[in-house]
PDB file of N, CA and C in Angstrom:
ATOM      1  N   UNK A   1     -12.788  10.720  29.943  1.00  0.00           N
ATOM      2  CA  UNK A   1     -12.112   9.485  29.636  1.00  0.00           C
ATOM      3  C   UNK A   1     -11.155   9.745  28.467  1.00  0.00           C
ATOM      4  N   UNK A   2      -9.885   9.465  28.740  1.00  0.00           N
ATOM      5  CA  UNK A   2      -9.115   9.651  27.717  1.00  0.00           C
ATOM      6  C   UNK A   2      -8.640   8.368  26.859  1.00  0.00           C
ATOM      7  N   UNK A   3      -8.452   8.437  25.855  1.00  0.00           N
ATOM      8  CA  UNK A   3      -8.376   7.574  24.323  1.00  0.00           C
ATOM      9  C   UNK A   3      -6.913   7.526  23.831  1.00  0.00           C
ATOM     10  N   UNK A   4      -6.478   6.426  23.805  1.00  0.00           N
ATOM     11  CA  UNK A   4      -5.109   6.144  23.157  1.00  0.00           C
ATOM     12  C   UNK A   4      -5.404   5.589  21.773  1.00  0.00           C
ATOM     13  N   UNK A   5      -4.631   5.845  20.755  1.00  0.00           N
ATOM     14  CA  UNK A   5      -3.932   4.753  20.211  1.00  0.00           C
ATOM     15  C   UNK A   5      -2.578   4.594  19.341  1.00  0.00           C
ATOM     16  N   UNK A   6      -2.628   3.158  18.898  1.00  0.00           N
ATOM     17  CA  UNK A   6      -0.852   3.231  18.816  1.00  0.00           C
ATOM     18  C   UNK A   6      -1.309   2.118  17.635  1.00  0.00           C
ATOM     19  N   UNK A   7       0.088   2.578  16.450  1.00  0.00           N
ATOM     20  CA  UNK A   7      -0.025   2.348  15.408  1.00  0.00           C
ATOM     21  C   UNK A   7       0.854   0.681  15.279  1.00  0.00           C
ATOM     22  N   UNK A   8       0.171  -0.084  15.022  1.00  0.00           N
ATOM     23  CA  UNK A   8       0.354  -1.952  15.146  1.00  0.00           C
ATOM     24  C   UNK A   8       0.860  -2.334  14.168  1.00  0.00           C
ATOM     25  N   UNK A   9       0.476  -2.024  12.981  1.00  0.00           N
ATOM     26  CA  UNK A   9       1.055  -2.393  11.725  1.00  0.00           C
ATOM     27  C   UNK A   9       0.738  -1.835  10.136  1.00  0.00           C
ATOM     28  N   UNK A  10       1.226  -2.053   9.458  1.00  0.00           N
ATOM     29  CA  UNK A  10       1.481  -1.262   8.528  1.00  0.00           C
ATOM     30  C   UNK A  10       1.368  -1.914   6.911  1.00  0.00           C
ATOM     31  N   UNK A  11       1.025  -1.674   6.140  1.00  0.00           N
ATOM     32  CA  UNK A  11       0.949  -2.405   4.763  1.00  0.00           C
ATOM     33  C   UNK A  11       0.667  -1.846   3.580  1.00  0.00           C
ATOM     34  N   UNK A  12       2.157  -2.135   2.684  1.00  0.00           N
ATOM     35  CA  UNK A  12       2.162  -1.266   1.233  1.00  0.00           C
ATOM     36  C   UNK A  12       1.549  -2.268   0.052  1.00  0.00           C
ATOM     37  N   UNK A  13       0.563  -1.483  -0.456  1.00  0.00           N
ATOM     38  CA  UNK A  13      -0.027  -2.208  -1.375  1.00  0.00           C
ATOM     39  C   UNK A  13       0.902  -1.322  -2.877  1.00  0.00           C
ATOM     40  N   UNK A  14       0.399  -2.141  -4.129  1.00  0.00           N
ATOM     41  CA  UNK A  14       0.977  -1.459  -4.932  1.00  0.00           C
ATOM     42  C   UNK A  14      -0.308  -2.018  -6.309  1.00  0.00           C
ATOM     43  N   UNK A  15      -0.441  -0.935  -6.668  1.00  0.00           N
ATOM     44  CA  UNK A  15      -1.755  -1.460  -7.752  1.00  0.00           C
ATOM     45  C   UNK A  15      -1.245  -1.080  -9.108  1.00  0.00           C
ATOM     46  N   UNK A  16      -1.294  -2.245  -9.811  1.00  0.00           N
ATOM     47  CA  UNK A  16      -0.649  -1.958 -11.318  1.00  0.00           C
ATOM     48  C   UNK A  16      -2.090  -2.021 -12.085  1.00  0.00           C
ATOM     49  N   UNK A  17      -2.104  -1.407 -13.284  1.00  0.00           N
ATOM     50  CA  UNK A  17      -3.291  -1.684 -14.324  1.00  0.00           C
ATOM     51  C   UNK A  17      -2.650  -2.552 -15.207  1.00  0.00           C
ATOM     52  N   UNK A  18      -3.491  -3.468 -15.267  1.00  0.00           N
ATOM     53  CA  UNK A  18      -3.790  -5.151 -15.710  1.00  0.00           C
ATOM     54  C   UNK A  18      -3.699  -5.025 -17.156  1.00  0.00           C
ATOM     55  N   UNK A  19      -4.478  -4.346 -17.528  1.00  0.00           N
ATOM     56  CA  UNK A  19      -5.518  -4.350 -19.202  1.00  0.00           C
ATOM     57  C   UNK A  19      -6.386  -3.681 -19.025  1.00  0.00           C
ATOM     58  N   UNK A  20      -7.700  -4.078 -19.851  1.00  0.00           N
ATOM     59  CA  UNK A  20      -8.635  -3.574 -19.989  1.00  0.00           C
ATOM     60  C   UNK A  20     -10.069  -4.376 -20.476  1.00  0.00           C
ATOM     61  N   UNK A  21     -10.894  -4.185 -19.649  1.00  0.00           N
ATOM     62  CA  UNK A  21     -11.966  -5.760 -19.664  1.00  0.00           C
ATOM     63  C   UNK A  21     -12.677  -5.184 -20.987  1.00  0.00           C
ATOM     64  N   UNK A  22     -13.998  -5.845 -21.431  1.00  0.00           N
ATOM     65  CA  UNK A  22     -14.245  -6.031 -22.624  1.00  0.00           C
ATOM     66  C   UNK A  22     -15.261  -4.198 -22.886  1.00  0.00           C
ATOM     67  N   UNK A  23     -15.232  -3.309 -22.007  1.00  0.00           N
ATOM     68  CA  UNK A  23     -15.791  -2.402 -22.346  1.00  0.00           C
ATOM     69  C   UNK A  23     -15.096  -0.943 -22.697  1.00  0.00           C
ATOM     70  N   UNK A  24     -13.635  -1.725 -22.100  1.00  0.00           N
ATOM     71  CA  UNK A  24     -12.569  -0.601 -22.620  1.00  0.00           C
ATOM     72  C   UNK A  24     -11.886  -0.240 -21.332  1.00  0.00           C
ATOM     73  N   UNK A  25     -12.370  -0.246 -20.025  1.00  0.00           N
ATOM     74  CA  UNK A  25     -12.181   0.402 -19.038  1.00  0.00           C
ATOM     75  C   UNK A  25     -11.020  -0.666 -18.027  1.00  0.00           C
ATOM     76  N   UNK A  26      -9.851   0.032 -17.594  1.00  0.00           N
ATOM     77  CA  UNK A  26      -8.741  -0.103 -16.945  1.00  0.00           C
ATOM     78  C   UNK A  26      -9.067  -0.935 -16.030  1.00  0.00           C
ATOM     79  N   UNK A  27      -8.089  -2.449 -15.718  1.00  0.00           N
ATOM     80  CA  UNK A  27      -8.537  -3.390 -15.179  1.00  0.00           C
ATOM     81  C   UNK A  27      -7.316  -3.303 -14.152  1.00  0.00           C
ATOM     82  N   UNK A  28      -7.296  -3.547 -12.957  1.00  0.00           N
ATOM     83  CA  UNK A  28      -5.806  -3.442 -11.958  1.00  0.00           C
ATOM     84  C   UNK A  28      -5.718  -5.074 -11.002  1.00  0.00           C
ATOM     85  N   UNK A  29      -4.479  -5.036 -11.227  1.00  0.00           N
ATOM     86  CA  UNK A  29      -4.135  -6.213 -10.001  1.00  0.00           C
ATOM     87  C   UNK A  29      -3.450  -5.272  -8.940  1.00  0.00           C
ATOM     88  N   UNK A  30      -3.382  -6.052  -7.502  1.00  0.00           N
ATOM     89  CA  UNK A  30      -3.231  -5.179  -6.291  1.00  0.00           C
ATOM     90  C   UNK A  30      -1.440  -6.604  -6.325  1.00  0.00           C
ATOM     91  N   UNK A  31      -0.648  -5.794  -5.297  1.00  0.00           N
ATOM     92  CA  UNK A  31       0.527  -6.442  -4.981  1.00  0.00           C
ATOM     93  C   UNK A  31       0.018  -6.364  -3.371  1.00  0.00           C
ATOM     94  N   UNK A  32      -0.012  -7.010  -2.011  1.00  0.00           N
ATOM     95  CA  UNK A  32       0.289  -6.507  -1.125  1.00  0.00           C
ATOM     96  C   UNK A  32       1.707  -6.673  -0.363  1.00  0.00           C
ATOM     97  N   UNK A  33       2.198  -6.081   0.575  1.00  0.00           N
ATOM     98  CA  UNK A  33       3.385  -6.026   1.576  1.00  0.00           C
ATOM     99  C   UNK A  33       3.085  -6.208   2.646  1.00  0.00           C
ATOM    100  N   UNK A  34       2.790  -7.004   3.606  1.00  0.00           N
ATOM    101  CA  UNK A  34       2.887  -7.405   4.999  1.00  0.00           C
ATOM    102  C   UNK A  34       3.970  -6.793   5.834  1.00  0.00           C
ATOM    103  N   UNK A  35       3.758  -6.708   7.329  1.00  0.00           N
ATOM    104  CA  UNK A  35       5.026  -6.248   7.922  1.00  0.00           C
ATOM    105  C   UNK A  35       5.962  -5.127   7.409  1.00  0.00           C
ATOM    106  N   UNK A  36       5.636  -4.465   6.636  1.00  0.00           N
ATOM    107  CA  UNK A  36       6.424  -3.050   6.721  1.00  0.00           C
ATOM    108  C   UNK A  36       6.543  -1.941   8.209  1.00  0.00           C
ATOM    109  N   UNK A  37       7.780  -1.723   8.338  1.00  0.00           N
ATOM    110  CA  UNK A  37       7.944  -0.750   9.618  1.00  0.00           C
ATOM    111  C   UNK A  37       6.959   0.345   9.542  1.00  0.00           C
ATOM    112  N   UNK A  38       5.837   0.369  10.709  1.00  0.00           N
ATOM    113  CA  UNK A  38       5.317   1.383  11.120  1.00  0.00           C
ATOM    114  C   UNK A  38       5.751   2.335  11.064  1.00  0.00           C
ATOM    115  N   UNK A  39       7.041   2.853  11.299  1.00  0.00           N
ATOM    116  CA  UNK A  39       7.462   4.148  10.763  1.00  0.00           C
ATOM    117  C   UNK A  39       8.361   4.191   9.770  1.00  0.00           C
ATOM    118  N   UNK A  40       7.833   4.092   8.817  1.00  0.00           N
ATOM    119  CA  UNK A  40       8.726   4.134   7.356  1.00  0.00           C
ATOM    120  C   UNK A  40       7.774   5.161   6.712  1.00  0.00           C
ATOM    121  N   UNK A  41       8.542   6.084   6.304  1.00  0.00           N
ATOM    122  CA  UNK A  41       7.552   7.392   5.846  1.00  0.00           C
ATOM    123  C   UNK A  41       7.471   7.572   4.430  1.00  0.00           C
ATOM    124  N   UNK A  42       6.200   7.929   3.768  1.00  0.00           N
ATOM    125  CA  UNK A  42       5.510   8.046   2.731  1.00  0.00           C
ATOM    126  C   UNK A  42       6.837   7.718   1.718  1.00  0.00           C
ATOM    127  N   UNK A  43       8.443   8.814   1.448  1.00  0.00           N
ATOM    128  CA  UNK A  43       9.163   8.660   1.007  1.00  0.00           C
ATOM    129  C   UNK A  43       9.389   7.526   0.426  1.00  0.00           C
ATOM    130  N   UNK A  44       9.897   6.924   1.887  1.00  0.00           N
ATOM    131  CA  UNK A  44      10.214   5.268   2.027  1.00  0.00           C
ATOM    132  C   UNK A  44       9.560   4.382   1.294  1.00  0.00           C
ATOM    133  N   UNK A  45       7.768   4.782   1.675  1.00  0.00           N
ATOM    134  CA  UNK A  45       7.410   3.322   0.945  1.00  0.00           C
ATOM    135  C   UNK A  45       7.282   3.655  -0.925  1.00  0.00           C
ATOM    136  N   UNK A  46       7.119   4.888  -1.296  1.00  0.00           N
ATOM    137  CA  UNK A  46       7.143   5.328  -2.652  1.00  0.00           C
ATOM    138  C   UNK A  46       8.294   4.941  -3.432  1.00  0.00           C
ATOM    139  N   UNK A  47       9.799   5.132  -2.836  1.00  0.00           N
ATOM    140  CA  UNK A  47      10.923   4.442  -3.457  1.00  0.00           C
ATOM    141  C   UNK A  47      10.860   3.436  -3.005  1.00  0.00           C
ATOM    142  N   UNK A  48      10.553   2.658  -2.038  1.00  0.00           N
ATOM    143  CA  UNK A  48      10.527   0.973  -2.761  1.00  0.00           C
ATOM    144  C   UNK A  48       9.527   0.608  -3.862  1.00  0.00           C
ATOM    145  N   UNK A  49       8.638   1.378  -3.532  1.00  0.00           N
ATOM    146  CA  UNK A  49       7.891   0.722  -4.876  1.00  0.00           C
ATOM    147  C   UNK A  49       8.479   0.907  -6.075  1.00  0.00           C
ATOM    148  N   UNK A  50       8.725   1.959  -6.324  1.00  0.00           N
ATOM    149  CA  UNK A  50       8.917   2.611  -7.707  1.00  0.00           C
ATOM    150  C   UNK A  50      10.111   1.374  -7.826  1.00  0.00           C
ATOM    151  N   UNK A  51      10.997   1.381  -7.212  1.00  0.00           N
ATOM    152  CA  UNK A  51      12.315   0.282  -7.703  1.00  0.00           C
ATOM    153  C   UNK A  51      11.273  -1.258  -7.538  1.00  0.00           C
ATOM    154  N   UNK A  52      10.627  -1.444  -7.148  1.00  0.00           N
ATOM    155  CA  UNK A  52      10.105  -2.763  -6.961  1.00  0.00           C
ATOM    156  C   UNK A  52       9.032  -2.919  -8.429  1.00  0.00           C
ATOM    157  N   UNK A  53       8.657  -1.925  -8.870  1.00  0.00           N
ATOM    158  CA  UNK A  53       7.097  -1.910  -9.684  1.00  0.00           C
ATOM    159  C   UNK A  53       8.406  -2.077 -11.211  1.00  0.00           C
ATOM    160  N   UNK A  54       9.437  -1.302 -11.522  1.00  0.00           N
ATOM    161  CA  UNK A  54      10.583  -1.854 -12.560  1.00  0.00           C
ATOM    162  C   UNK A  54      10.958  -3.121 -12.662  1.00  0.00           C
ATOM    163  N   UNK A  55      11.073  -4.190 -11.723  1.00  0.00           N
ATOM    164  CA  UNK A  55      10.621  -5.548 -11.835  1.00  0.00           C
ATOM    165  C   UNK A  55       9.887  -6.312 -12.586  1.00  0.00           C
ATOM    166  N   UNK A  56       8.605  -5.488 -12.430  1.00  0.00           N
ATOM    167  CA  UNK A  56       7.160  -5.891 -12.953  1.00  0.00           C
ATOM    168  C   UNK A  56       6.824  -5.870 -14.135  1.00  0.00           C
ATOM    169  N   UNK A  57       6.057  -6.959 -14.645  1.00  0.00           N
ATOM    170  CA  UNK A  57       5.650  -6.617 -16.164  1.00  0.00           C
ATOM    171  C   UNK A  57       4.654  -5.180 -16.424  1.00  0.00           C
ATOM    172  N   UNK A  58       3.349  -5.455 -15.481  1.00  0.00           N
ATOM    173  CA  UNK A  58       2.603  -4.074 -15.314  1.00  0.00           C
ATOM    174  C   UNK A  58       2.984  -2.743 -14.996  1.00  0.00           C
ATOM    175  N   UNK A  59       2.519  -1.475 -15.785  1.00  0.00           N
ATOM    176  CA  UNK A  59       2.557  -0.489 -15.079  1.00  0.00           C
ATOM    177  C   UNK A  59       2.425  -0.166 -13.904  1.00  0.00           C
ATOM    178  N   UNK A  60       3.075   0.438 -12.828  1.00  0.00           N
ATOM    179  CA  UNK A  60       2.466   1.080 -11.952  1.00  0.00           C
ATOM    180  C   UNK A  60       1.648   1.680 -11.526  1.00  0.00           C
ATOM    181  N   UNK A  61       0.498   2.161 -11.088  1.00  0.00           N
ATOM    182  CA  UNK A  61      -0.478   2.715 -11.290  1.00  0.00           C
ATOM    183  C   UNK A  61      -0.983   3.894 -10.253  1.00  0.00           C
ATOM    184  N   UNK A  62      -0.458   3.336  -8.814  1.00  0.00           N
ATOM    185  CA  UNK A  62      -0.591   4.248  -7.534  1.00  0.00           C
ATOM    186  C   UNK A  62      -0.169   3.000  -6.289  1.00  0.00           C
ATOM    187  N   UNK A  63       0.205   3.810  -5.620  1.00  0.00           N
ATOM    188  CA  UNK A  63       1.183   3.148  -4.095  1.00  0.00           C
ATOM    189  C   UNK A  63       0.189   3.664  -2.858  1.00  0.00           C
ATOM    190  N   UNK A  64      -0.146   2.512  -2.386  1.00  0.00           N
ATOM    191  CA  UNK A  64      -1.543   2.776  -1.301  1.00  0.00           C
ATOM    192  C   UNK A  64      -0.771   1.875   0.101  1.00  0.00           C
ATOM    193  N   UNK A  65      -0.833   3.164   1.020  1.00  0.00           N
ATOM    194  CA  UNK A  65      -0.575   2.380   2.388  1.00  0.00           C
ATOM    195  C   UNK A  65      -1.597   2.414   3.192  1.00  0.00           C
ATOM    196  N   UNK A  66      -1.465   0.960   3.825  1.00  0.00           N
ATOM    197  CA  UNK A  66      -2.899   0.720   4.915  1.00  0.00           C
ATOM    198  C   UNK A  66      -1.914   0.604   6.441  1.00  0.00           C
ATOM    199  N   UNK A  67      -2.617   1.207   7.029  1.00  0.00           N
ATOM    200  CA  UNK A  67      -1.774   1.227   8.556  1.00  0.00           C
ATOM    201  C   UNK A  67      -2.865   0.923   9.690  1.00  0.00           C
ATOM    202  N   UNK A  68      -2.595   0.231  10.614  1.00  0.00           N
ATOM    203  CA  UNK A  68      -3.635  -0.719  11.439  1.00  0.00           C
ATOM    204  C   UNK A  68      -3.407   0.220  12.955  1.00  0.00           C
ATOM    205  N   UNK A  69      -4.413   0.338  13.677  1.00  0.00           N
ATOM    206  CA  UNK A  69      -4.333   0.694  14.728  1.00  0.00           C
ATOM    207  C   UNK A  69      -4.965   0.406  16.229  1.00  0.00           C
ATOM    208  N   UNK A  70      -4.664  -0.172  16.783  1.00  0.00           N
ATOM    209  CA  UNK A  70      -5.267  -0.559  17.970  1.00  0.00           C
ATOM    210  C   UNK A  70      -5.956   0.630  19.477  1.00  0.00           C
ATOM    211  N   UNK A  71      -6.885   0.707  19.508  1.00  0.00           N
ATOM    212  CA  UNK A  71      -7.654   1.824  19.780  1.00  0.00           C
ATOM    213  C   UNK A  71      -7.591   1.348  21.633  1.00  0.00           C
ATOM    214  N   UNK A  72      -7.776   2.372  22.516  1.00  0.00           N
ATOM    215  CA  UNK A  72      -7.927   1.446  23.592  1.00  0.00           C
ATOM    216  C   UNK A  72      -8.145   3.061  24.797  1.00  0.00           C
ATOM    217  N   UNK A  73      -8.803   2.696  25.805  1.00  0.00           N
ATOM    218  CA  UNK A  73      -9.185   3.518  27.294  1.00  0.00           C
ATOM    219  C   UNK A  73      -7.966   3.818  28.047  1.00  0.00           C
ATOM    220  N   UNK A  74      -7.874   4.813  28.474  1.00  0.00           N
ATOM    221  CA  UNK A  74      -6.301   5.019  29.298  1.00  0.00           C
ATOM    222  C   UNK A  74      -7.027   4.570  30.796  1.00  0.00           C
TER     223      UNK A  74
END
């Protein structure tokens, strides 16, 4: 039995560090991106962030993509 799948959608998160809660240790807020092109490559989504996170009051912290996939039986 052979196994497909095909990549549905796509989503750039962007996590800045916040502060720091009362024990000292690095606190982060998440940004997410909906609907980003499935094929927009690592490049792609790293320079938008980086120009998007200069906007921001927070540091940048790390650029996390989640990509969705729909699994299915040929």
């Amino acid at each position: 039995m052979a196994i497909s799948s095909e990549k549905v959608s796509t989503q750039l998160q962007m996590v800045f560090e916040n502060g720091v809660d009362g024990e000292g240790n690095p606190t982060f807020r998440t940004k997410s991106f909906n609907n980003v092109k499935p094929a927009s490559t690592p490049e792609q989504l790293h320079t938008v962030a980086t120009t998007l996170s200069q906007l921001q009051q927070h540091i940048l912290y790390t650029v996390e993509r989640n990509d969705s996939f729909v699994i299915a039986d040929l």
